[in-house]
Structures are given as C-alpha cells and as structure tokens.
Protein backbone atom coordinates (compact mmCIF):
# COMPACT_ATOMS: atom_id res chain seq x y z
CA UNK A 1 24.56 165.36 -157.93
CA UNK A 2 26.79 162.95 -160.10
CA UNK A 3 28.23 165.28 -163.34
CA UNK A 4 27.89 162.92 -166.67
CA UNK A 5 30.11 163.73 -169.26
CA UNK A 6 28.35 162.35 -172.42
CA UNK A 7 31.07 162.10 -175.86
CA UNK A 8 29.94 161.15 -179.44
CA UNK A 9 29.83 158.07 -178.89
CA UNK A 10 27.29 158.12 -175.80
CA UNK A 11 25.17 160.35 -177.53
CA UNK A 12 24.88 157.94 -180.19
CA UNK A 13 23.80 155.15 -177.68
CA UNK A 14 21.58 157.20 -175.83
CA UNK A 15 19.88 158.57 -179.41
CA UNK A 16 18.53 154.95 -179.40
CA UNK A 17 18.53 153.88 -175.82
CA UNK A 18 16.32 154.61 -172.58
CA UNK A 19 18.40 155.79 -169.59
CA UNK A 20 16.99 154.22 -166.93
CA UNK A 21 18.09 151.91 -164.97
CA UNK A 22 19.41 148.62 -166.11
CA UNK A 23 16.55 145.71 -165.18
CA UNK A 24 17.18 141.96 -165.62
CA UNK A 25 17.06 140.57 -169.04
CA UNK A 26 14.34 138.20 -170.30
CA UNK A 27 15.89 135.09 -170.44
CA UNK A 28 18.45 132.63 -168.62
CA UNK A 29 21.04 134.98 -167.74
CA UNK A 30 21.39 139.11 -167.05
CA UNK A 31 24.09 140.62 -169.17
CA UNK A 32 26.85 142.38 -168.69
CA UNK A 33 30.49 143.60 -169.81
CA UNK A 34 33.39 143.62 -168.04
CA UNK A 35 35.70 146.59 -168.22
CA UNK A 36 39.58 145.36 -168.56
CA UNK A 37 41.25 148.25 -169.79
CA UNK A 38 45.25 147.11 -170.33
CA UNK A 39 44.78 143.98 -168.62
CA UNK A 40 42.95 141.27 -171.26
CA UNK A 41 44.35 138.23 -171.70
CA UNK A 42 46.70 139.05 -169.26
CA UNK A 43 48.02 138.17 -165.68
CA UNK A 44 45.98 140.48 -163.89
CA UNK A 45 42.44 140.22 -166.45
CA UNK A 46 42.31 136.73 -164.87
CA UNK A 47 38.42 137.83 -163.74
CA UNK A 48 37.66 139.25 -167.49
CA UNK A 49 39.75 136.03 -168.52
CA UNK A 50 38.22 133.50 -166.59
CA UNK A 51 34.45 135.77 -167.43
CA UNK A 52 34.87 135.04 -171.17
CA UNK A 53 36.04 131.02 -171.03
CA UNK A 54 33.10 130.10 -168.88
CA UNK A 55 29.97 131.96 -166.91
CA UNK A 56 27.19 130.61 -165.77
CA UNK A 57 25.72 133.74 -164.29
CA UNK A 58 26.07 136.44 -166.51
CA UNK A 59 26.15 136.56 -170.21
CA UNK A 60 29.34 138.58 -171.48
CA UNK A 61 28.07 140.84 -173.97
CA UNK A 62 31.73 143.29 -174.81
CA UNK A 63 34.92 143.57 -173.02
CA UNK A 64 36.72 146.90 -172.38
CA UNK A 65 40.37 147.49 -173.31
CA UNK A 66 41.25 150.60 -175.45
CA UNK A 67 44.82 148.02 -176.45
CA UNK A 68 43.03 145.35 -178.25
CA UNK A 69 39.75 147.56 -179.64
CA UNK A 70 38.94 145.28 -182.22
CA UNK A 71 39.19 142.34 -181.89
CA UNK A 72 37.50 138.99 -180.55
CA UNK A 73 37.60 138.25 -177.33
CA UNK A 74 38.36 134.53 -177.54
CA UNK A 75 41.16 134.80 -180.05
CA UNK A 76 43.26 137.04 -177.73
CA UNK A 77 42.81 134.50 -175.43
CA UNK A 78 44.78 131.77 -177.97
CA UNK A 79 41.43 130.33 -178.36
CA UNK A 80 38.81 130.19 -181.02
CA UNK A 81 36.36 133.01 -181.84
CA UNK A 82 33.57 133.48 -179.33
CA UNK A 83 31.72 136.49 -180.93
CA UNK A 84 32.31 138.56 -177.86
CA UNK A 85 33.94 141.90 -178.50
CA UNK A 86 36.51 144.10 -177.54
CA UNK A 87 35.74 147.93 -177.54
CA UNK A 88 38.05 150.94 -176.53
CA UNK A 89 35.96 152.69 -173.87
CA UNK A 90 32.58 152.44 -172.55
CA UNK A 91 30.48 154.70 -174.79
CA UNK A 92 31.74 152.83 -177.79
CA UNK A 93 30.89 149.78 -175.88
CA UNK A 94 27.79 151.52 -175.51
CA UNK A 95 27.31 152.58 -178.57
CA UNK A 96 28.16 149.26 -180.79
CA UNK A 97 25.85 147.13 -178.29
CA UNK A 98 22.84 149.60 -178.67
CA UNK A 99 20.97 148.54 -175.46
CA UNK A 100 22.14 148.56 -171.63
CA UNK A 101 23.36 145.82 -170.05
CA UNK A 102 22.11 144.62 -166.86
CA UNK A 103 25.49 144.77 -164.99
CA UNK A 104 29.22 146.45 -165.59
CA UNK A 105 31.65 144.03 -164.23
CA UNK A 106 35.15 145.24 -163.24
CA UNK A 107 37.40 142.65 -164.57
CA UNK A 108 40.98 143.45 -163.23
CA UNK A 109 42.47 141.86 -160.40
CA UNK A 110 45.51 143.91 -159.56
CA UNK A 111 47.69 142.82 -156.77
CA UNK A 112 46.63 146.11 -154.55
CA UNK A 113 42.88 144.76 -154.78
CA UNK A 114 42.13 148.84 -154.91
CA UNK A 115 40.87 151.08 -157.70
CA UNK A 116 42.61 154.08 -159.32
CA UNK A 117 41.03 156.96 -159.36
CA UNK A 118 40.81 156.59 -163.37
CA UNK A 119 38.65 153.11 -162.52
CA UNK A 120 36.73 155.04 -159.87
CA UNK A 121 35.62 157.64 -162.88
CA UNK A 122 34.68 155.07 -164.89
CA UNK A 123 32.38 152.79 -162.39
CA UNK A 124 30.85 155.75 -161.48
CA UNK A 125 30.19 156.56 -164.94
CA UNK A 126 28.54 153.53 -165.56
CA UNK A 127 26.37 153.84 -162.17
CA UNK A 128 25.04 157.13 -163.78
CA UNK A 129 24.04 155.64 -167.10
CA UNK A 130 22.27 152.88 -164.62
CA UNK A 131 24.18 149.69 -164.45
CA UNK A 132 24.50 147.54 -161.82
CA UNK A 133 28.03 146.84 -160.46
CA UNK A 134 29.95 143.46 -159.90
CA UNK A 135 33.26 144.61 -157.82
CA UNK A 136 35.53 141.88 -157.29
CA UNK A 137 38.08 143.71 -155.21
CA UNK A 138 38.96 144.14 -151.58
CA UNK A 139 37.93 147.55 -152.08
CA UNK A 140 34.27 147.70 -151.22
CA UNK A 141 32.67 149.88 -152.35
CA UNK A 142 29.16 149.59 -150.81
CA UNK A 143 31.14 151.41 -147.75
CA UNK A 144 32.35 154.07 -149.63
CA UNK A 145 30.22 157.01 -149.62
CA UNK A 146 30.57 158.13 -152.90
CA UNK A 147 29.70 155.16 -154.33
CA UNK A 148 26.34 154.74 -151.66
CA UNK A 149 25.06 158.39 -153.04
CA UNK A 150 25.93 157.33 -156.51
CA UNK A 151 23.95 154.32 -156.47
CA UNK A 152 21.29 155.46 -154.34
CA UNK A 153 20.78 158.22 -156.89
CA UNK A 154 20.67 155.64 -160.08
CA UNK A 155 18.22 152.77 -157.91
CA UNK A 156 21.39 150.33 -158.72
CA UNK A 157 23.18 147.45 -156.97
CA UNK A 158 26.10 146.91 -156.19
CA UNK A 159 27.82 143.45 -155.98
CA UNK A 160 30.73 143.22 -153.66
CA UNK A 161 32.04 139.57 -154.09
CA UNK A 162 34.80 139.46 -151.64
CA UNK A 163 32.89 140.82 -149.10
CA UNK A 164 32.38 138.29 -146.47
CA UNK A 165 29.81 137.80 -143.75
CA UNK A 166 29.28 139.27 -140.78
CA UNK A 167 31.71 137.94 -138.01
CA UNK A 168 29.26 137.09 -136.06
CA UNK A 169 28.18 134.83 -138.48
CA UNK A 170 31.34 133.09 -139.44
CA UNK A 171 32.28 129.56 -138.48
CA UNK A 172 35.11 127.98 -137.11
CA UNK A 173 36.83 124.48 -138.24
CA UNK A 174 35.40 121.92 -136.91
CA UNK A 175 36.65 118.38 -138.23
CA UNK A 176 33.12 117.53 -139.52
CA UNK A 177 34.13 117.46 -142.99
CA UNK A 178 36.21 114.06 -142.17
CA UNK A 179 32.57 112.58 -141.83
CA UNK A 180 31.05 113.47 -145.11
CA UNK A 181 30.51 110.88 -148.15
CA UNK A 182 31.72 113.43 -151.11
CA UNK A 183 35.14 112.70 -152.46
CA UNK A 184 37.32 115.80 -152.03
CA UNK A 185 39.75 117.01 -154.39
CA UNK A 186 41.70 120.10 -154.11
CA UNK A 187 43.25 121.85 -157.58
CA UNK A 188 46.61 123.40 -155.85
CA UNK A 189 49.11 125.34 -158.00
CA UNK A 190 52.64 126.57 -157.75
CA UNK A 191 51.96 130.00 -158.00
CA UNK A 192 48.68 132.68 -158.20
CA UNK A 193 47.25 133.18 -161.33
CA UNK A 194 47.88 130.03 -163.13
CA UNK A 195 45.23 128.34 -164.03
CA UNK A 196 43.67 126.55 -160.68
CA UNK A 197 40.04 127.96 -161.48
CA UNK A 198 40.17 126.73 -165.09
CA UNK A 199 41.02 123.23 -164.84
CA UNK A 200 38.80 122.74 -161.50
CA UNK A 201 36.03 124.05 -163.79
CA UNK A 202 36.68 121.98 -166.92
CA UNK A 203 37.56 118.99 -164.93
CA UNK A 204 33.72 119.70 -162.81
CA UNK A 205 32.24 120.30 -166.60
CA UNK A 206 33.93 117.03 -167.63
CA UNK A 207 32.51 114.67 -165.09
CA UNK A 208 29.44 115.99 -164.91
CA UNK A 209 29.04 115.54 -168.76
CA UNK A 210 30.28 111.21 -168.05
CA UNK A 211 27.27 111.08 -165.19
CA UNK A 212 29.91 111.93 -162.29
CA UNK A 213 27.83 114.51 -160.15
CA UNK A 214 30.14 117.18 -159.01
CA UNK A 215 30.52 120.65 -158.08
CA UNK A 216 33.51 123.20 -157.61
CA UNK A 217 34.12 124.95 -154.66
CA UNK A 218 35.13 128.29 -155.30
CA UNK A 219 37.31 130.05 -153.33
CA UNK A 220 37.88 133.71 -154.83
CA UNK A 221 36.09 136.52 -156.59
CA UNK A 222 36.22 135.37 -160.15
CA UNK A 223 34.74 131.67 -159.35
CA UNK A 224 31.91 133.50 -157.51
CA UNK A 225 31.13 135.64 -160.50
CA UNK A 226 31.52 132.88 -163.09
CA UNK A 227 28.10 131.42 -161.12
CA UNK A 228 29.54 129.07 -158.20
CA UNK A 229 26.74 127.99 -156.28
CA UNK A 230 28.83 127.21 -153.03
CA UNK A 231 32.15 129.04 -152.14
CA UNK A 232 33.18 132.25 -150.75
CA UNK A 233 36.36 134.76 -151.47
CA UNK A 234 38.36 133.16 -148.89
CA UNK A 235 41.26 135.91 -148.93
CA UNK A 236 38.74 138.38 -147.57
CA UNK A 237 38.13 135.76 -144.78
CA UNK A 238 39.84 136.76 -141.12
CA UNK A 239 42.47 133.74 -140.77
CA UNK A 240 40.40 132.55 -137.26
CA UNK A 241 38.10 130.94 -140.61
CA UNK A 242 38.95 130.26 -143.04
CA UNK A 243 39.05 126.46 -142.60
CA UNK A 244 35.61 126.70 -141.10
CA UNK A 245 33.86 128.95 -143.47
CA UNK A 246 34.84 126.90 -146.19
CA UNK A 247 34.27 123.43 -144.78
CA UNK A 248 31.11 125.06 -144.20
CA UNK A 249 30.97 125.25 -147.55
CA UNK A 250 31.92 122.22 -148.64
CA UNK A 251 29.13 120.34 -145.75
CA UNK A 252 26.75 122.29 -147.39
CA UNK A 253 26.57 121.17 -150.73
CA UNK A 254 27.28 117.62 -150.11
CA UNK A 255 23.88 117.99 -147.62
CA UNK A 256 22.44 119.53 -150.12
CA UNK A 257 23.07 117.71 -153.52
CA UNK A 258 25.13 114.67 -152.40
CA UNK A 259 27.45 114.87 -155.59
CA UNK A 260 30.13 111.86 -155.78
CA UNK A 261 33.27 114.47 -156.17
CA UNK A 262 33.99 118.39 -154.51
CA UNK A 263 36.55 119.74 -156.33
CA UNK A 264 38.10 122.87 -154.49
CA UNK A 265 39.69 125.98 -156.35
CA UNK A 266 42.72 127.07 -155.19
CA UNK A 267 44.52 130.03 -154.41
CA UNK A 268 48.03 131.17 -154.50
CA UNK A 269 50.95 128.70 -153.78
CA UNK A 270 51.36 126.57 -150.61
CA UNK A 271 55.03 127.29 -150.61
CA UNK A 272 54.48 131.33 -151.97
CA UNK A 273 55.40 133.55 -148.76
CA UNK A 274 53.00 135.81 -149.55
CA UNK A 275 49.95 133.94 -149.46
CA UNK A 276 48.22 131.81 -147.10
CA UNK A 277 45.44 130.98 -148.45
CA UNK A 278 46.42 127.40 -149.63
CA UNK A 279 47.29 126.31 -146.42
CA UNK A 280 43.54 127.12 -145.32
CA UNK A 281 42.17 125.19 -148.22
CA UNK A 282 44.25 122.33 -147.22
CA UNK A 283 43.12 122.54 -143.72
CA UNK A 284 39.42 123.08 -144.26
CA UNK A 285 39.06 120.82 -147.02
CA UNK A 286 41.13 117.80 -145.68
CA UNK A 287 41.40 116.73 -149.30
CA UNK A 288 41.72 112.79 -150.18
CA UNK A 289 43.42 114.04 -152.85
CA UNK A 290 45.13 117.02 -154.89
CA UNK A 291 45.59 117.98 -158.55
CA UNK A 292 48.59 120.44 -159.10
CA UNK A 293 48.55 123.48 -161.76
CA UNK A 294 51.94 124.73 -162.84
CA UNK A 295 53.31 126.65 -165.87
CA UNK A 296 56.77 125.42 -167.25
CA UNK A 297 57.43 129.16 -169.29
CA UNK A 298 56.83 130.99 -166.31
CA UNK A 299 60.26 132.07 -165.16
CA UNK A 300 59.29 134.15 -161.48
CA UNK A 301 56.32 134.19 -159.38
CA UNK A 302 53.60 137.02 -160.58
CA UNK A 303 54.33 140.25 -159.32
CA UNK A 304 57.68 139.00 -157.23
CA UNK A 305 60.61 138.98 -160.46
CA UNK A 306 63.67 138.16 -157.60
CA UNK A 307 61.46 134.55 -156.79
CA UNK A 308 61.96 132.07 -159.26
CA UNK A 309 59.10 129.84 -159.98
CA UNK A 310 59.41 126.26 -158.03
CA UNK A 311 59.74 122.59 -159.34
CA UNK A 312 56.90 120.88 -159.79
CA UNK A 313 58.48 117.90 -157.45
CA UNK A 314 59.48 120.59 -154.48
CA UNK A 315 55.50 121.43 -154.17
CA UNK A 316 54.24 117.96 -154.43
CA UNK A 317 56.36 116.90 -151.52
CA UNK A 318 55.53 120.40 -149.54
CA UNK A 319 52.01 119.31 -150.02
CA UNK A 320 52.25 115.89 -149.20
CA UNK A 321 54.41 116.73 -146.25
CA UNK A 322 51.70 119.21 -144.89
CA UNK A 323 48.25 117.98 -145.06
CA UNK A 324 47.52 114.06 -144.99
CA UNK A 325 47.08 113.90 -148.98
CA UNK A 326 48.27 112.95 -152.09
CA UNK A 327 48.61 114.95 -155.60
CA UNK A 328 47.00 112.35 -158.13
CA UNK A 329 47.85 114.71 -161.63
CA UNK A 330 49.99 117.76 -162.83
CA UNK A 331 47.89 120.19 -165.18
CA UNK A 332 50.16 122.35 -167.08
CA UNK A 333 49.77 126.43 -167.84
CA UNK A 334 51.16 126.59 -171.43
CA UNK A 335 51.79 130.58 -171.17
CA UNK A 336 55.12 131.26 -173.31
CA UNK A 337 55.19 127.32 -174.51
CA UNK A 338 54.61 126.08 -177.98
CA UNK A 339 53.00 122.88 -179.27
CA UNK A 340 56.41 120.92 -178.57
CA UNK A 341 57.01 122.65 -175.46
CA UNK A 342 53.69 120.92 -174.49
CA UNK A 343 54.40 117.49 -175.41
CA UNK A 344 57.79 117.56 -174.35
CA UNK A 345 57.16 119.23 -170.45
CA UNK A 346 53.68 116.24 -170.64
CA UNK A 347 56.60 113.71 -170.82
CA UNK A 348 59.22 114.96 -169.00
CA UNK A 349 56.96 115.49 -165.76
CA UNK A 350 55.53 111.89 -166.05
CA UNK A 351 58.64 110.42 -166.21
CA UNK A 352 60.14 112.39 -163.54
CA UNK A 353 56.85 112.80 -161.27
CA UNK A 354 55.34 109.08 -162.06
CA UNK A 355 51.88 110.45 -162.28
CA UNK A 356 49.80 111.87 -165.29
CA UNK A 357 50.09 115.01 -166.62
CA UNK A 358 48.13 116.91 -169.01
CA UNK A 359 47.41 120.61 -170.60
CA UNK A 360 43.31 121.23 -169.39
CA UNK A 361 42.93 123.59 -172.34
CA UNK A 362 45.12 121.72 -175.17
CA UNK A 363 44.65 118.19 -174.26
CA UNK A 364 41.18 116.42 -174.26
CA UNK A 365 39.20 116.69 -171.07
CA UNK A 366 39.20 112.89 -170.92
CA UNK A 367 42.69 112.68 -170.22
CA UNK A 368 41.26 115.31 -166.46
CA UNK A 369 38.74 112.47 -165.95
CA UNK A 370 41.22 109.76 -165.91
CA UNK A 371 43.26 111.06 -163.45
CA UNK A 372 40.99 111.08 -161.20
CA UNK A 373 39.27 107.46 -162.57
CA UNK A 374 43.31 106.08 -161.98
CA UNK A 375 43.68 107.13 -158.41
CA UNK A 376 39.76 106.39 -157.34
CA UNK A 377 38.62 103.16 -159.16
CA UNK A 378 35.61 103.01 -157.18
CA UNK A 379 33.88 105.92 -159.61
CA UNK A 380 33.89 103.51 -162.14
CA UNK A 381 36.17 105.13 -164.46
CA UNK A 382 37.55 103.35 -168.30
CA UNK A 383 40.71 103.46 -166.86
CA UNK A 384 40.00 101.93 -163.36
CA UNK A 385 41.75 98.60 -163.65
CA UNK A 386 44.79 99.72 -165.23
C-alpha cells in the first residue's frame, strides 16, 4: 500500500479534482509538467530546458522548481514569455493548474543518470495521485520493484526513454547507409550540454518551413521526449551498436519519408574522454557533412572544472581527421556572453575558421539554412552561387 501524504495545497486540488488516473487529453497533444527542482534553466534542466523551447509530444502545462516559484518559464530561459509556469512543489503545481495532467515528466539530467531518494518520493507521489511517468534516466525504473507495485496499484505507465531494445533485437553497422539518397548532416559540439539538440531542431524547423523536407535524428532522452519520430538514447546502447542501431535509424526514415536532409543530434564531445558517444554518431551516420556547437563563455567542460574547454579549430580538425567529413558552420552557445560578445566571437571565428558562424537562438534561422545552402548548392538554396 503506497502512504499519500496530502498538504494544503493538495487538498485544495483534490477539493476540485477527480483522483483517478490521468487519461489522454482531448486534443493534439497529452499534457504534462516536468519536475526540475534546482535545475531550470540550468546545465543539468537541459530535458525541462529543451521541454519548454520546443515539444511536439507533450504539451508543458507547469514546471517544478521551489528556486524560481514564480516566474515564467521562458523568461528564465533569456527568452520571451511563454505562459508556462513555474511552481514550488507539486501540490501547488497541482493546485494552481486545477486538473491532472496526463504525464509527470522528470526533467533533470544529472551526470549520475540516478534518482535521489528525495526524487524517488516525489515520482512516487505523483504515481499515487495517477500520473503517468516520462523517466529520462539510466535508472529504469520499470525494473524497480517499487516502482512496478506503485504503478500497478495506480493503472499508470511508465515511460523509460533510455531504455533500449532487447539485444536480441539490436543491429550491427553495416555500411548500408553509404547507399542511401538523404543528405546527412551531423550537429557535433565541443562539449555535452551545449546546445547540439537546439540548433539540429531549429535548423530541421527552418528547412522544413523553405520546402526542404527534413527530419532530426535524435540521439538521447530529451530529443525522444520532445516528439522525435526516429532516434534512440544511444548512451544506453551496448558499444557492439551503436553505429548500427542508429544507421538503422537513419535507413529507416529515409525508406520511409525520403526527406532531402537527416540532420543527427549529437552527444558529448568527440575529443571529451569521457564520452564516446560522438565517435558512434560519426561512425553510424557517415555524415557528408558536420555543423559544430560551441560556447565561447564556457571556461571548463560540464561537470570536469580541471578540463578547460577546447578551441573551436582543435575539434574541427579532430573531426575532420576521424571520420571522412567536413564541418560546413560553427553555431555558438551564448551562456555568460553579451550582445557584443556575440558579434564579436561571430567574427572572430569566421575569420579565423573561414566558414560561417552564427548564434541559432540570437541570429535569424536563415543565416542555419545558408550554411547548409553554401556547402550543398544542389538544394537550391539563395545563397547557392555565391
């Protein structure tokens, strides 16, 4: 039996509100808020973060995190007001909201991938009021037992992103997707958490919107929840394939919706020791071509303060030098970098770098598309014959 502690605030929701079990809601997308407590706007909220710029699966009705109760969602994230809001807890979330959302999304994506045992008390919480849960973590929690009772005894889901198929099931590289017809660009970075995701998503967005069919790969947990239609959380992957599963991927939709351009998320940092998952990306992508994500304020590596961030110039030529491909664009992160900081870092990389360079979230998404129209004339771009 799962003991619910109800406070004011609960009582208040459920004064107003049916307990049972959250169903789908009528309309496009189920609903849902994503608990973030400390984390918001934030390194580690990068899945709350990444929730509130763009979903096309769930509709993001509140975000938890008791240090920025208040205020608007968007604006914390140096952007303008989205109408989503912040709330300290999850009864006051509850409470202010005044029906139950379909789905409670954990939104943190700490380097252990594992929960406290705070977060535990709080998913389980919002099993008992009857929500179904989207975990992003290596932590799966449809084999823990406590969590198998506590759904069973609430009729609710649970959604373990990362979890990947059975081995049996997995496939191994296989050099097919040299043969396919779909332009492949991979978004690379020089370090986790910097922004890969974002522009991939915007750029996708951007050439879709000019008549340029494509479709992101995504490649980890918050891509997956943001409503990727092909991908898989390839850090959950055994190594053995990694290349496979995801060309796998990448064969698929280009069977299935022959779009023009695949653009790949990225993870981590081709030359970052502790990841590996670039290299895969690389390998089971065999990109024609690669768009690089780095953030001039950012002093170290997240989560590693004694490794200093690298030069721009040191991972083009890593990349270059390991897979048979060439980085057409640098995207800048503009964490910790003003308006001038922008436009001088824009020039100084261009000059330096000889390619273009641009901010996805300051600078206009044209200036995305014409990267890619500069180094592949064929798409037909404005800028194809300069």
């Amino acid at each position: 039996m799962i003991q619910q502690k109800i406070d004011s605030t609960d009582t208040a929701f459920f004064s107003t509100t049916a307990t049972t079990t959250a169903q789908p809601s009528n309309g496009c997308m189920e609903t849902a808020i994503v608990y973030c407590e400390n984390n918001f706007g934030k390194i580690d909220g990068k899945t709350a973060n990444g929730l509130v710029r763009h979903s096309e699966k769930y509709k993001i009705l509140a975000i938890i995190d008791s240090t920025l109760s208040g205020q608007d969602a968007g604006e914390v994230l140096e952007e303008s007001a989205n109408g989503i809001p912040i709330y300290k807890d999850l009864g006051t979330t509850l409470a202010h909201l005044g029906k139950l959302p379909d789905h409670f999304i954990f939104g943190i994506a700490p380097a252990t991938g594992v929960l406290s045992l705070l977060e535990r008390r709080v998913m389980l919480r919002a099993i008992g009021y009857g929500m179904n849960i989207v975990n992003g973590l290596h932590e799966f929690l449809n084999d823990d037992p406590e969590f198998i009772a506590a759904s069973e005894q609430s009729n609710i889901r649970i959604r373990d992103v990362r979890k990947p198929r059975d081995k049996k099931e997995l496939r191994v590289f296989s050099g097919a997707v040299e043969d396919i017809n779909c332009l492949r660009i991979a978004v690379l970075g020089t370090d986790c958490a910097i922004g890969k995701r974002t522009t991939a998503s915007i750029l996708a967005q951007a050439l879709n919107e000019r008549g340029i069919e494509a479709i992101l790969i995504g490649t980890g947990q918050t891509g997956l929840m943001q409503g990727a239609r092909y991908g898989l959380a390839l850090d959950a992957v055994p190594s053995q394939f990694c290349a496979g599963e995801l060309e796998g991927e990448i064969i698929r939709a280009c069977e299935q919706e022959a779009p023009k351009v695949i653009l790949i998320e990225g993870q981590g940092a081709l030359s970052h020791p502790a990841y590996s998952t670039s290299s895969f990306i690389l390998r089971g992508s065999c990109p024609q071509a690669v768009i690089l994500q780095h953030a001039p304020g950012r002093e170290h590596r997240c989560d590693f303060e004694h490794m200093p961030m690298p030069k721009p110039k040191s991972e083009v030529n890593l990349i270059e030098t390991f897979s048979n491909t060439k980085v057409i664009g640098l995207t800048l992160n503009h964490e910790n970098m003003s308006e001038e900081d922008i436009h001088l870092a824009i020039e100084e990389y261009q000059n330096n770098l000889k390619i273009p360079v641009t901010d996805a979230l300051k600078r206009p998404s044209q200036d995305l598309v014409d990267m890619v129209f500069r180094a592949f004339p064929h798409l037909g771009g404005a800028t194809a014959n300069e």
